[in-house]
C-alpha atoms as a PDB file:
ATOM      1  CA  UNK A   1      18.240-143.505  48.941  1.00  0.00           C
ATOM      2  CA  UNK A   2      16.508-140.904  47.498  1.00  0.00           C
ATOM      3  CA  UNK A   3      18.823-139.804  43.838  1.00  0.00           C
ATOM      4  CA  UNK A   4      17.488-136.591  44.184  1.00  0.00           C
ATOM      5  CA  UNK A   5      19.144-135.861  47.242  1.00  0.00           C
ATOM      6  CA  UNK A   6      22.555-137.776  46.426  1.00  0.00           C
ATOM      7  CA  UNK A   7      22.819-135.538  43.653  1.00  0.00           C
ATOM      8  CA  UNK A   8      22.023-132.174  46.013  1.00  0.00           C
ATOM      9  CA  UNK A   9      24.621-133.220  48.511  1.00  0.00           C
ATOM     10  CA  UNK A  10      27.294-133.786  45.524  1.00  0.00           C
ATOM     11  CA  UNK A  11      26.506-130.406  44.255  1.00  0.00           C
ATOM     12  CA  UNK A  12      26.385-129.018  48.047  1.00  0.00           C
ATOM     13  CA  UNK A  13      30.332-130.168  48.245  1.00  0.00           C
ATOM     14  CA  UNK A  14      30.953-128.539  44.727  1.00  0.00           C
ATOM     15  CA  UNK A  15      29.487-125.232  45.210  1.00  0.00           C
ATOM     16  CA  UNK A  16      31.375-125.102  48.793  1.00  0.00           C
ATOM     17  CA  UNK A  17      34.485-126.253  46.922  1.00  0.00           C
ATOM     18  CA  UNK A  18      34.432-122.545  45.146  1.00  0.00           C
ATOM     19  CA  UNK A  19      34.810-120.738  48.154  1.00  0.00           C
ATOM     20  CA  UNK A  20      36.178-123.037  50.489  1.00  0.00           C
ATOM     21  CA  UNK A  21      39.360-123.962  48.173  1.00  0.00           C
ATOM     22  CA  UNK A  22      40.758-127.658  49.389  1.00  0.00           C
ATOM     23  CA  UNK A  23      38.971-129.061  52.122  1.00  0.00           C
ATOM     24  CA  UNK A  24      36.468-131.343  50.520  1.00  0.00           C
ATOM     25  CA  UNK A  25      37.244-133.696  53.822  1.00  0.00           C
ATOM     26  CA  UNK A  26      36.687-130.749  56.234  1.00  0.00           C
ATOM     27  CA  UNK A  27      33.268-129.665  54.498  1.00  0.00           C
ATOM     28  CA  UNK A  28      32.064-132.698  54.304  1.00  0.00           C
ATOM     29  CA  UNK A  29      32.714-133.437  57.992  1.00  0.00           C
ATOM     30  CA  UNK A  30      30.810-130.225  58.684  1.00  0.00           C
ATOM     31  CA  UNK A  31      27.906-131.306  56.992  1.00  0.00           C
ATOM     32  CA  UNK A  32      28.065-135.045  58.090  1.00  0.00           C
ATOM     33  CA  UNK A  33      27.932-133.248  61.731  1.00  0.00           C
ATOM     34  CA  UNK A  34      25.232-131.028  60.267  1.00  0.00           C
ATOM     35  CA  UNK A  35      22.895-133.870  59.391  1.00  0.00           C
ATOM     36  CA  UNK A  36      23.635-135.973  62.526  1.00  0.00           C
ATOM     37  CA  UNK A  37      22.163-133.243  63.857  1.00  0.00           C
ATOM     38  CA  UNK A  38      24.610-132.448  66.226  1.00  0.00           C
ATOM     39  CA  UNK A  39      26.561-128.734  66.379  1.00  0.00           C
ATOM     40  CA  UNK A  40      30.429-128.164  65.197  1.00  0.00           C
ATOM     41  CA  UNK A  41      33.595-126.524  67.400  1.00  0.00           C
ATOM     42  CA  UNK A  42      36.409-125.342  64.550  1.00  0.00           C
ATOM     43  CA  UNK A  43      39.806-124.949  66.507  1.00  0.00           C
ATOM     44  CA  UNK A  44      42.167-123.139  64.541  1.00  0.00           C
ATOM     45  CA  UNK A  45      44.343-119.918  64.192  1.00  0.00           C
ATOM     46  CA  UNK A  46      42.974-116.634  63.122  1.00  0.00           C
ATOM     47  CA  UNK A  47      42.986-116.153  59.292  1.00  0.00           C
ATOM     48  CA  UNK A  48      42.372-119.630  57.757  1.00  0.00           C
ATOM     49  CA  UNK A  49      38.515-118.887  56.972  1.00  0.00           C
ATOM     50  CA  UNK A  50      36.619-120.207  59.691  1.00  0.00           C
ATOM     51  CA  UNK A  51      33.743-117.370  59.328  1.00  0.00           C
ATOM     52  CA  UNK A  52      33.539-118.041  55.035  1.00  0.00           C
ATOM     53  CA  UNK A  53      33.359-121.964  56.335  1.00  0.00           C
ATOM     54  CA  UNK A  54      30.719-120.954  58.182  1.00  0.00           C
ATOM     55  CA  UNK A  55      28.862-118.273  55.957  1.00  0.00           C
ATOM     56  CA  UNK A  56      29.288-120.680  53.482  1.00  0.00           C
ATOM     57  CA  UNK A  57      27.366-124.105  55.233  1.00  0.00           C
ATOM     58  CA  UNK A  58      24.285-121.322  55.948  1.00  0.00           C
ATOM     59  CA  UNK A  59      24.377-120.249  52.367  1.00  0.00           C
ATOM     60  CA  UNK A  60      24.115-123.111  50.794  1.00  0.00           C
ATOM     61  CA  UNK A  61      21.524-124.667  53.494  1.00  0.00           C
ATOM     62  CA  UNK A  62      19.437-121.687  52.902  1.00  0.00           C
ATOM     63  CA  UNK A  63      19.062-121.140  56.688  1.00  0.00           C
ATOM     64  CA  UNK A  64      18.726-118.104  58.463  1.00  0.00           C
ATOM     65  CA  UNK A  65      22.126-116.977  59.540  1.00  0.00           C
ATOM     66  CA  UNK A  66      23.645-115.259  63.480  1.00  0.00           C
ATOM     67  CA  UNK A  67      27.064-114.523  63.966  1.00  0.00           C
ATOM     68  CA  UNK A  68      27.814-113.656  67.841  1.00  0.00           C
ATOM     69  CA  UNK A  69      31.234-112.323  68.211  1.00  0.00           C
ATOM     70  CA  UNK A  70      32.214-113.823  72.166  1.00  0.00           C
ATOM     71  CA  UNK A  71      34.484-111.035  73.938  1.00  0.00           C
ATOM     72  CA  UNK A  72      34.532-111.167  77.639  1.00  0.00           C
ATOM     73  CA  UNK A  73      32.014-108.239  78.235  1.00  0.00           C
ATOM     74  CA  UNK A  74      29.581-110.276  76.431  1.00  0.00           C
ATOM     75  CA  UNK A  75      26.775-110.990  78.372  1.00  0.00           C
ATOM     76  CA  UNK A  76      24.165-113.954  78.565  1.00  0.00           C
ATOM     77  CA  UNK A  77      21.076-111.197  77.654  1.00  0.00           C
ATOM     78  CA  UNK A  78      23.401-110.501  74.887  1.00  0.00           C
ATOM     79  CA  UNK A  79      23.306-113.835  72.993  1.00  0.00           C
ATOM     80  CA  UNK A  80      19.499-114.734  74.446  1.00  0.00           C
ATOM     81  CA  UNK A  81      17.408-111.357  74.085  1.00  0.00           C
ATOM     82  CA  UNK A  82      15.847-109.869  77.210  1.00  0.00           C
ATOM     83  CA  UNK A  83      11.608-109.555  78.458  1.00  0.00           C
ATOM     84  CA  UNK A  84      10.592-105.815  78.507  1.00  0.00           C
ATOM     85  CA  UNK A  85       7.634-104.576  79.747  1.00  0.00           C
ATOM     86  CA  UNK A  86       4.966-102.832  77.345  1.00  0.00           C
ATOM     87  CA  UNK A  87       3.144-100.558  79.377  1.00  0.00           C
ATOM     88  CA  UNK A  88       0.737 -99.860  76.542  1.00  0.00           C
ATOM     89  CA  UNK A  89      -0.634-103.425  76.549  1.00  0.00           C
ATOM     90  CA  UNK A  90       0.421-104.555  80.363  1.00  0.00           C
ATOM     91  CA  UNK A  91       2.244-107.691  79.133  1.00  0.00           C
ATOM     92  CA  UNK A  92       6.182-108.417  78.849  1.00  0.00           C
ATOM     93  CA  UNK A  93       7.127-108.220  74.842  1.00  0.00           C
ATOM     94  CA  UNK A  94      10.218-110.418  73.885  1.00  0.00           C
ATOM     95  CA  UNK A  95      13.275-108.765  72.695  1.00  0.00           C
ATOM     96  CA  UNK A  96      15.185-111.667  71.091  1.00  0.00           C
ATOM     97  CA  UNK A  97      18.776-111.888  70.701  1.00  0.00           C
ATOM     98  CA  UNK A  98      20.971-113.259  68.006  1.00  0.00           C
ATOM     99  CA  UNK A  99      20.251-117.166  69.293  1.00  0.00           C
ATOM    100  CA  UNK A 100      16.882-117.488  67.770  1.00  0.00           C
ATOM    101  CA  UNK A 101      18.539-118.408  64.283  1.00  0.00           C
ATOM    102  CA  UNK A 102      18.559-121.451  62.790  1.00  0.00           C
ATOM    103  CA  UNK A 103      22.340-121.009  61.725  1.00  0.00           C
ATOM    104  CA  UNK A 104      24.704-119.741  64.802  1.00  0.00           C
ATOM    105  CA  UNK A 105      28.257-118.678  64.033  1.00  0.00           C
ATOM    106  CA  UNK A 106      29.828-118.318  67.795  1.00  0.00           C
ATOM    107  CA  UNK A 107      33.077-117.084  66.720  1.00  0.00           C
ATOM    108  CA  UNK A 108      35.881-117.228  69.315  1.00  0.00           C
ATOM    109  CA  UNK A 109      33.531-118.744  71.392  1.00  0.00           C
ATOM    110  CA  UNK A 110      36.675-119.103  74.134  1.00  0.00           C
ATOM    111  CA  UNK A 111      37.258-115.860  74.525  1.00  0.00           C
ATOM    112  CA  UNK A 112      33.665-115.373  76.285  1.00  0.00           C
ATOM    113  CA  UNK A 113      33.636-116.089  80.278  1.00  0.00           C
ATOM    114  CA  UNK A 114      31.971-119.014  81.583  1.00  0.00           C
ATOM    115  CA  UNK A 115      28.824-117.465  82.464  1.00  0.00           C
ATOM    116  CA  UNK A 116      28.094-116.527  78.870  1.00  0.00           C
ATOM    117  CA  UNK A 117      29.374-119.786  77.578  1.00  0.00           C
ATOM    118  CA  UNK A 118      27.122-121.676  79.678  1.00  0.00           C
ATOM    119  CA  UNK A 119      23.960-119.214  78.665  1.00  0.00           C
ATOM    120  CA  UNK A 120      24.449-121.538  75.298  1.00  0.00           C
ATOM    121  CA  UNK A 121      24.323-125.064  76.864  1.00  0.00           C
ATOM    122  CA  UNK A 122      20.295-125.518  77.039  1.00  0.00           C
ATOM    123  CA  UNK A 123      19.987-124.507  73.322  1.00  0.00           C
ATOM    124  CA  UNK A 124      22.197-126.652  72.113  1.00  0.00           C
ATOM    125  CA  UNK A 125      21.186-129.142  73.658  1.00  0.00           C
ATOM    126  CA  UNK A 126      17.138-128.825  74.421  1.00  0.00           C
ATOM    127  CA  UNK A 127      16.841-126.373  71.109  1.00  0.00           C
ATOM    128  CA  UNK A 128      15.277-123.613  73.853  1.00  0.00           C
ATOM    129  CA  UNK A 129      15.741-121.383  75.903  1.00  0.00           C
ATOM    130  CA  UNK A 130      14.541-120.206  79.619  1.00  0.00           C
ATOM    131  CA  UNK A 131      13.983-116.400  79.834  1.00  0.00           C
ATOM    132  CA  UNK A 132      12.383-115.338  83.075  1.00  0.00           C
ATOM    133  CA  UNK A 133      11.130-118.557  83.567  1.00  0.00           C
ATOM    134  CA  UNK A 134       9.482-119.052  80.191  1.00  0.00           C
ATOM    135  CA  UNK A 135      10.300-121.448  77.893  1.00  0.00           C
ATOM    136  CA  UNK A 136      10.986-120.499  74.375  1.00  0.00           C
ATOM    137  CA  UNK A 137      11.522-122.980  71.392  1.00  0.00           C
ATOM    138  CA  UNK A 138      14.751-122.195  69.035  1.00  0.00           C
ATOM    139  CA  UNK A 139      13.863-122.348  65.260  1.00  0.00           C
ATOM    140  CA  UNK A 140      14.308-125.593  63.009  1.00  0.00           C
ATOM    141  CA  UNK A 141      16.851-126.624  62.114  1.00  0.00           C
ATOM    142  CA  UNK A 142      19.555-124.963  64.388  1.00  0.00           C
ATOM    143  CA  UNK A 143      22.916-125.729  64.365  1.00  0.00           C
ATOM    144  CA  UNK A 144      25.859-124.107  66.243  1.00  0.00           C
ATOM    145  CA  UNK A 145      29.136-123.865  64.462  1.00  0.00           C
ATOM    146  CA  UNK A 146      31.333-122.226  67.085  1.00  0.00           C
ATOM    147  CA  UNK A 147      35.114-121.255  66.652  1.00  0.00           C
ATOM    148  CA  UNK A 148      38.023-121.571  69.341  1.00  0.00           C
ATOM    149  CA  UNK A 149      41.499-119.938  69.258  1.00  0.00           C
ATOM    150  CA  UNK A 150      44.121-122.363  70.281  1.00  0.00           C
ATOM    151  CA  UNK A 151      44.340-122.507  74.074  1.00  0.00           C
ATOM    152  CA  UNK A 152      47.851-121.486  74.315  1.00  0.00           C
ATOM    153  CA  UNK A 153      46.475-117.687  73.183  1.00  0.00           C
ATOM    154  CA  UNK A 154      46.180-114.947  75.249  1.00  0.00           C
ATOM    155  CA  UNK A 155      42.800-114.004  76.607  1.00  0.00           C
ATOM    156  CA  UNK A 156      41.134-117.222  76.069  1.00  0.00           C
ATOM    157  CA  UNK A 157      39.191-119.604  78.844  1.00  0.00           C
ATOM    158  CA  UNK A 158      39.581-122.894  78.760  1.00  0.00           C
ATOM    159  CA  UNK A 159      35.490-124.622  78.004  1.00  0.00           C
ATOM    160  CA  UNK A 160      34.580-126.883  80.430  1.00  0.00           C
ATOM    161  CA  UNK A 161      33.516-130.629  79.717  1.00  0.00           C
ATOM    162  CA  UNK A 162      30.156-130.121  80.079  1.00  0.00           C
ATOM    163  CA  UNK A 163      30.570-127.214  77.338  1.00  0.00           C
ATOM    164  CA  UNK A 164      32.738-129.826  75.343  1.00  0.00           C
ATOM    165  CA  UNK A 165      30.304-132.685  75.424  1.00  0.00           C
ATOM    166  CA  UNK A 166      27.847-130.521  73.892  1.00  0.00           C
ATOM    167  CA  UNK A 167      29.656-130.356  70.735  1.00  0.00           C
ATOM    168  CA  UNK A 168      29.222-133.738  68.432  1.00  0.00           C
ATOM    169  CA  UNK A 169      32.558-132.688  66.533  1.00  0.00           C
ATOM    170  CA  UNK A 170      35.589-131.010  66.645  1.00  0.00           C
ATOM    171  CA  UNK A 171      37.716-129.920  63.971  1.00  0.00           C
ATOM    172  CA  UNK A 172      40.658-127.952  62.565  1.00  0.00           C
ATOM    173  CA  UNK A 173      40.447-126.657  58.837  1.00  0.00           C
ATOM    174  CA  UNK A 174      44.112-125.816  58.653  1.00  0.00           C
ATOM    175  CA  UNK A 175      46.375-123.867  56.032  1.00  0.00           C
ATOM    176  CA  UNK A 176      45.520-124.487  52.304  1.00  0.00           C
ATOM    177  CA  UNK A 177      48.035-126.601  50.215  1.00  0.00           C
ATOM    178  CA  UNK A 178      50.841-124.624  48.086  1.00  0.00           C
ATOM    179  CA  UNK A 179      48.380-124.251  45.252  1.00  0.00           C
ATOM    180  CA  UNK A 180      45.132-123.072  46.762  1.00  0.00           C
ATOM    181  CA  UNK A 181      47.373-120.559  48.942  1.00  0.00           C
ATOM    182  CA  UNK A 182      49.013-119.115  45.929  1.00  0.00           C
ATOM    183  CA  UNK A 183      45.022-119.153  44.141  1.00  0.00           C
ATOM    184  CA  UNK A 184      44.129-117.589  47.254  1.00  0.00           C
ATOM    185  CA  UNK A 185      46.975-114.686  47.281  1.00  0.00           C
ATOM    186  CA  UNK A 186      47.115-114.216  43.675  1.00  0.00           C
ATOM    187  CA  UNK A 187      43.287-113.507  43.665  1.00  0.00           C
ATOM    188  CA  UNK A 188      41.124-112.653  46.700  1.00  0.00           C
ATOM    189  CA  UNK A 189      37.959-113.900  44.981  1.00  0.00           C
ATOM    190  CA  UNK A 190      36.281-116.343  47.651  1.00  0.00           C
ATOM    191  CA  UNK A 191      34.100-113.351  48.936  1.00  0.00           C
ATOM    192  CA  UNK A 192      32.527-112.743  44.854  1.00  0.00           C
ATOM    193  CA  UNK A 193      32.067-116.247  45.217  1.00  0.00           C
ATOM    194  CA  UNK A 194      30.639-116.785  48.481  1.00  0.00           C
ATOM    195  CA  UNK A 195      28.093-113.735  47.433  1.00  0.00           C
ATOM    196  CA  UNK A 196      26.980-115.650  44.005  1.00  0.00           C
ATOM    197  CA  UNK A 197      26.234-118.889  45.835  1.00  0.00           C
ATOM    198  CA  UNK A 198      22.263-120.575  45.680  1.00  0.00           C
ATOM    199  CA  UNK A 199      20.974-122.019  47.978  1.00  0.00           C
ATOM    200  CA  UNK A 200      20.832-126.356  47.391  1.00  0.00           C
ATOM    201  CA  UNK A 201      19.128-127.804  50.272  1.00  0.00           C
ATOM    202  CA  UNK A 202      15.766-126.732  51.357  1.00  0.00           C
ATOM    203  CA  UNK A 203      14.758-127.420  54.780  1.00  0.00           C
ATOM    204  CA  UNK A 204      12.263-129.907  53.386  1.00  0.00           C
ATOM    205  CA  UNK A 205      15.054-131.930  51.472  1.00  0.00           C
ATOM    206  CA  UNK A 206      16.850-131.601  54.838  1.00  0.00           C
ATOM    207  CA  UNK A 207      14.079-132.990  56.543  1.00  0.00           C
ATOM    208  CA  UNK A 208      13.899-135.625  54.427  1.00  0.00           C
ATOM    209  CA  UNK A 209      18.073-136.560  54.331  1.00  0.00           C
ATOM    210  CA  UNK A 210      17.791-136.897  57.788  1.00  0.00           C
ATOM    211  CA  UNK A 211      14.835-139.287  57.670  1.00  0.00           C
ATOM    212  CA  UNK A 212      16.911-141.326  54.977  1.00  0.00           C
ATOM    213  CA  UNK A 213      19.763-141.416  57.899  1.00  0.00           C
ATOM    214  CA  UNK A 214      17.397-142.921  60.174  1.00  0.00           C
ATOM    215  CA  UNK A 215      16.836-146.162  58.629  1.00  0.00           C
ATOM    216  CA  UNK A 216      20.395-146.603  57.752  1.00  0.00           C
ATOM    217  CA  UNK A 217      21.644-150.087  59.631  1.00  0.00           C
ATOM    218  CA  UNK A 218      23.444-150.491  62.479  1.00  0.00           C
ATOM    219  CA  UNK A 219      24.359-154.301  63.160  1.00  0.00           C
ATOM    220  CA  UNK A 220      24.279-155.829  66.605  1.00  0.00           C
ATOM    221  CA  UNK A 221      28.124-156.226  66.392  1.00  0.00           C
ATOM    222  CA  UNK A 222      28.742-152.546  65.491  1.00  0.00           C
ATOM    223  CA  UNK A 223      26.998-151.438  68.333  1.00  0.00           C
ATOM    224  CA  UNK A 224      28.822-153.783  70.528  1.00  0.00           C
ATOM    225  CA  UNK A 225      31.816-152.095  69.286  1.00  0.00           C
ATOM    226  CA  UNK A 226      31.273-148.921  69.913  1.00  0.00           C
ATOM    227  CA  UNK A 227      29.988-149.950  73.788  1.00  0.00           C
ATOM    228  CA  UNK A 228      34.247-151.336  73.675  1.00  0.00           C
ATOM    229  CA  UNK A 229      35.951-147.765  72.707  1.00  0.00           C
ATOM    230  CA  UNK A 230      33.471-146.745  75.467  1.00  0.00           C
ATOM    231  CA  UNK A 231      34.082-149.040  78.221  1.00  0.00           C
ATOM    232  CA  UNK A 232      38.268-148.690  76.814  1.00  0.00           C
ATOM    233  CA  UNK A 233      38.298-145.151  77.259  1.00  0.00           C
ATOM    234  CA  UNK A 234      37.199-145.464  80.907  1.00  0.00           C
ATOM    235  CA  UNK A 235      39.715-148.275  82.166  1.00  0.00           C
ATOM    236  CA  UNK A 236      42.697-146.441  81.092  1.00  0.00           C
ATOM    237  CA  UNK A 237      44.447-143.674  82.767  1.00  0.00           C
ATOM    238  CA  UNK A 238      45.152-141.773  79.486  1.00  0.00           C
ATOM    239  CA  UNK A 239      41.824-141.379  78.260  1.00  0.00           C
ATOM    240  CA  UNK A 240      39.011-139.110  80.788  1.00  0.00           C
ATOM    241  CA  UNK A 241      36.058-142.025  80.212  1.00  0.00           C
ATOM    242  CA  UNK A 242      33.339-141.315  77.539  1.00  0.00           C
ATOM    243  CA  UNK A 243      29.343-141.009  78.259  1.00  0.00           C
ATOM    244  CA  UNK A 244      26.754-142.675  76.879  1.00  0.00           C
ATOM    245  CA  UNK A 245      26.061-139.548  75.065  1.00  0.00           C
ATOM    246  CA  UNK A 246      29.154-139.671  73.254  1.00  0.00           C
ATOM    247  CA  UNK A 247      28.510-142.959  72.182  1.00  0.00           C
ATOM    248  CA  UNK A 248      25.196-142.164  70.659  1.00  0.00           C
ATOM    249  CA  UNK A 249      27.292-139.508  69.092  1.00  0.00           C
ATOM    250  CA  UNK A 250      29.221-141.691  67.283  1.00  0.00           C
ATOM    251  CA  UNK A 251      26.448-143.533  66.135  1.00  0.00           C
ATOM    252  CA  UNK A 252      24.743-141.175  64.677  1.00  0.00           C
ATOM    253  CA  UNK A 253      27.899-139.850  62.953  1.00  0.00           C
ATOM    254  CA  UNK A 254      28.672-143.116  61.357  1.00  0.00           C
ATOM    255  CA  UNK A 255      24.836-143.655  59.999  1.00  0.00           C
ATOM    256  CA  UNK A 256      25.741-140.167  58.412  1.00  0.00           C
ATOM    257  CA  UNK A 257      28.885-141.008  56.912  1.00  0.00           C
ATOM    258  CA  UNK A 258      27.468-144.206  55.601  1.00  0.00           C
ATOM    259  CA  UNK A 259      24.764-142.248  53.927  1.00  0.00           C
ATOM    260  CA  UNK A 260      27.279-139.724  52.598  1.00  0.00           C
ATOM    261  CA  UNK A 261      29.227-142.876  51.225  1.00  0.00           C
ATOM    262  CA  UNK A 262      26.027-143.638  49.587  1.00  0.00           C
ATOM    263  CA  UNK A 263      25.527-147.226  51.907  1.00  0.00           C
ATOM    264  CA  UNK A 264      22.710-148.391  53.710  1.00  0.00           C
ATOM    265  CA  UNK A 265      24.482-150.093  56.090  1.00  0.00           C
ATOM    266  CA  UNK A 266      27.513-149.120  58.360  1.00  0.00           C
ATOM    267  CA  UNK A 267      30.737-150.184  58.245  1.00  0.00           C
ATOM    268  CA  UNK A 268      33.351-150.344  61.048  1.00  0.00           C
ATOM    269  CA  UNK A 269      35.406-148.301  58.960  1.00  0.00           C
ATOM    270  CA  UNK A 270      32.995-145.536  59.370  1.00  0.00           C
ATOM    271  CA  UNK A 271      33.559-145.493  63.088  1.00  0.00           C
ATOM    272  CA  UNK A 272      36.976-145.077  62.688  1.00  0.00           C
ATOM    273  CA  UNK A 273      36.611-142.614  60.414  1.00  0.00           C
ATOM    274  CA  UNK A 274      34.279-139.687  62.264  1.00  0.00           C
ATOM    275  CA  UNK A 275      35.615-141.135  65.703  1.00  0.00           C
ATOM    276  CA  UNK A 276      38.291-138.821  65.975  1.00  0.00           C
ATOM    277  CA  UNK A 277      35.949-135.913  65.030  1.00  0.00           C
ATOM    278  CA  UNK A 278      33.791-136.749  67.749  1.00  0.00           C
ATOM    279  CA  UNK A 279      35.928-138.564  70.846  1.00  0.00           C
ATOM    280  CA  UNK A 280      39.178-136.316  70.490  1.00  0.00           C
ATOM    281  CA  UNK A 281      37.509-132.746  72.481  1.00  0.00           C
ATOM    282  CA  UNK A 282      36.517-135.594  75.433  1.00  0.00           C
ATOM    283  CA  UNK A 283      39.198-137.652  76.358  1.00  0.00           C
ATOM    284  CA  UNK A 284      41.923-135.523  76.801  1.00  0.00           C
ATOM    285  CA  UNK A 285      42.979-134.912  80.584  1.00  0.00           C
ATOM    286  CA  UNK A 286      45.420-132.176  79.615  1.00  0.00           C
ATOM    287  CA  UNK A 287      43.606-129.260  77.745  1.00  0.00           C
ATOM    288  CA  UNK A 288      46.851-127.649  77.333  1.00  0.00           C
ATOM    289  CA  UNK A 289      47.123-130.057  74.048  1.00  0.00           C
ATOM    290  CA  UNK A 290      47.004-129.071  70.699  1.00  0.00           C
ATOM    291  CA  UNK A 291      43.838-130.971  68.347  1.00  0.00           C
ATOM    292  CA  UNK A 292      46.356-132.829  66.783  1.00  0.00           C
ATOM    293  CA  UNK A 293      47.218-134.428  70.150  1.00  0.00           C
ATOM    294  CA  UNK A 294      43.877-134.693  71.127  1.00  0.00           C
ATOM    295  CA  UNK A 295      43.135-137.047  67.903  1.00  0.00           C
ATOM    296  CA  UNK A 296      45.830-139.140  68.241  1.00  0.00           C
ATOM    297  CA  UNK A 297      44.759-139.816  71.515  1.00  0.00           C
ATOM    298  CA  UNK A 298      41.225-140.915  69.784  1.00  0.00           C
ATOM    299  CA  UNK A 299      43.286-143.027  67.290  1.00  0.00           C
ATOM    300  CA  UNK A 300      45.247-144.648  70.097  1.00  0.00           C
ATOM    301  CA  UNK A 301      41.606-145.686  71.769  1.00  0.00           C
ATOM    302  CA  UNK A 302      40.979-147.334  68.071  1.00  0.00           C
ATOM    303  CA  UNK A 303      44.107-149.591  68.687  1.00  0.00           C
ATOM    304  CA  UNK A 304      43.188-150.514  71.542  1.00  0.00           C
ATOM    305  CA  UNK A 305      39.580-151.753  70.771  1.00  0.00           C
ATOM    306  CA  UNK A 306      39.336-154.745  68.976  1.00  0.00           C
ATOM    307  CA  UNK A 307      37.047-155.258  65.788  1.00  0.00           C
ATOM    308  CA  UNK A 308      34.468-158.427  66.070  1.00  0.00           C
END
């Protein structure tokens, strides 16, 4: 592994740490999801600092940065841009909308209607996007980071599995502990601090992380496992059953937590430790439960799957 880049993605978690007071463990599960190359939904109740999380990541990953605020008049030429006609030289001119960034912020991303919510399922997952029947590559990298309120709030729609499976993590950041709150009250300084951040990752180092993460080894066995929590999942009642893609989901998690653990190998361990991150927005049948629920179902599917 490249020392260079061990020592940017220390300094990545320390310069977050300034802003984002206390959740070293959330960050870095942002930016293990990040470099998996997969995109991030943050579940969580207004006011905890999902939109600095985000501003933050973009900042420091000195990528260009969209924040689309979903209300339920939002409309799917809203979020993709629209084809308008130029007269003057008798061709259709693109108008594009806030997608075609490599950073997307989709805050309250439940509160849109299922129309617009689906308008965001081929570019997360084909990195393009269809506008009057022309095809239309999203920059590089892109990454979606988009925000839920809890499902028991007014005014939100439930997203549908196919919306869900589109997301390689879920998370909640949660309240600060005692002492970052009372940092936090005492002195409102995270937006000074957000504004005097530097960019630390280039798009080249990027690049090159993720080809790092590539050769990273994944034993016969550990794959094996991972084909158990999937096969588990679907034989019992408690669990909606997993797809293949969330199984190459958790793969490519765990090569990225290995290589944040600075190994070039994974461990079992690493499974365990992402799995909830990724499994626990898919295998809930009841989306009336709270995250919390939802990842102790994902820990539950751990017990259940034996280790070779």
């Amino acid at each position: 592994m490249d020392a260079n880049n061990n020592h940017s993605i220390t300094t990545f978690i320390n310069q977050a740490q300034k802003v984002i007071l206390g959740k070293e463990k959330e960050l870095k599960i942002a930016f293990c999801c990040f470099l998996s190359g997969g995109h991030l939904l943050i579940e969580d109740v207004p006011g905890v600092g999902k939109t600095t999380f985000a501003k933050t990541l973009a900042k420091l990953l000195d990528l260009s940065f969209s924040r689309i605020q979903f209300t339920n008049d939002l409309m799917p030429s809203d979020l993709l841009g629209v084809q308008i006609f130029n007269s003057t030289e008798s061709k259709f001119k693109l108008i594009p909308g806030p997608i075609f960034h490599q950073f997307i912020l989709a805050d309250e991303l439940n509160r849109g209607t299922p129309k617009t919510q689906s308008a965001l399922l081929e570019a997360m997952e084909e990195k393009q996007v269809t506008l009057d029947g022309q095809t239309i590559k999203l920059p590089f990298p892109f990454f979606v980071l988009a925000t839920q309120n809890p499902r028991s709030q007014i005014g939100t729609h439930h997203l549908p599995e196919s919306q869900l499976d589109r997301f390689m993590m879920k998370m909640k950041i949660g309240y600060p502990d005692a002492a970052f709150e009372i940092n936090l009250i005492a002195r409102d300084e995270h937006l000074e601090n957000l504004l005097q951040l530097t960019a630390v990752l280039s798009p080249e180092s990027i690049n090159q992380i993720k080809n790092e993460i590539e050769s990273i080894k994944v034993s016969d066995e550990l794959l094996k496992y991972v084909r158990r929590l999937l096969e588990n999942s679907r034989l019992h009642e408690n669990f909606l059953g997993l797809s293949p893609r969330a199984g190459r989901d958790i793969v490519k998690a765990a090569k990225t937590w290995a290589y944040l653990e600075k190994r070039t190998y994974v461990l079992p361990d690493d499974v365990q430790m992402i799995l909830p991150f990724v499994i626990a927005h898919r295998i809930s049948p009841f989306q009336s439960q709270t995250i919390e629920q939802d990842q102790d179902l994902a820990r539950a599917l751990v017990n259940l799957t034996h280790v070779d």
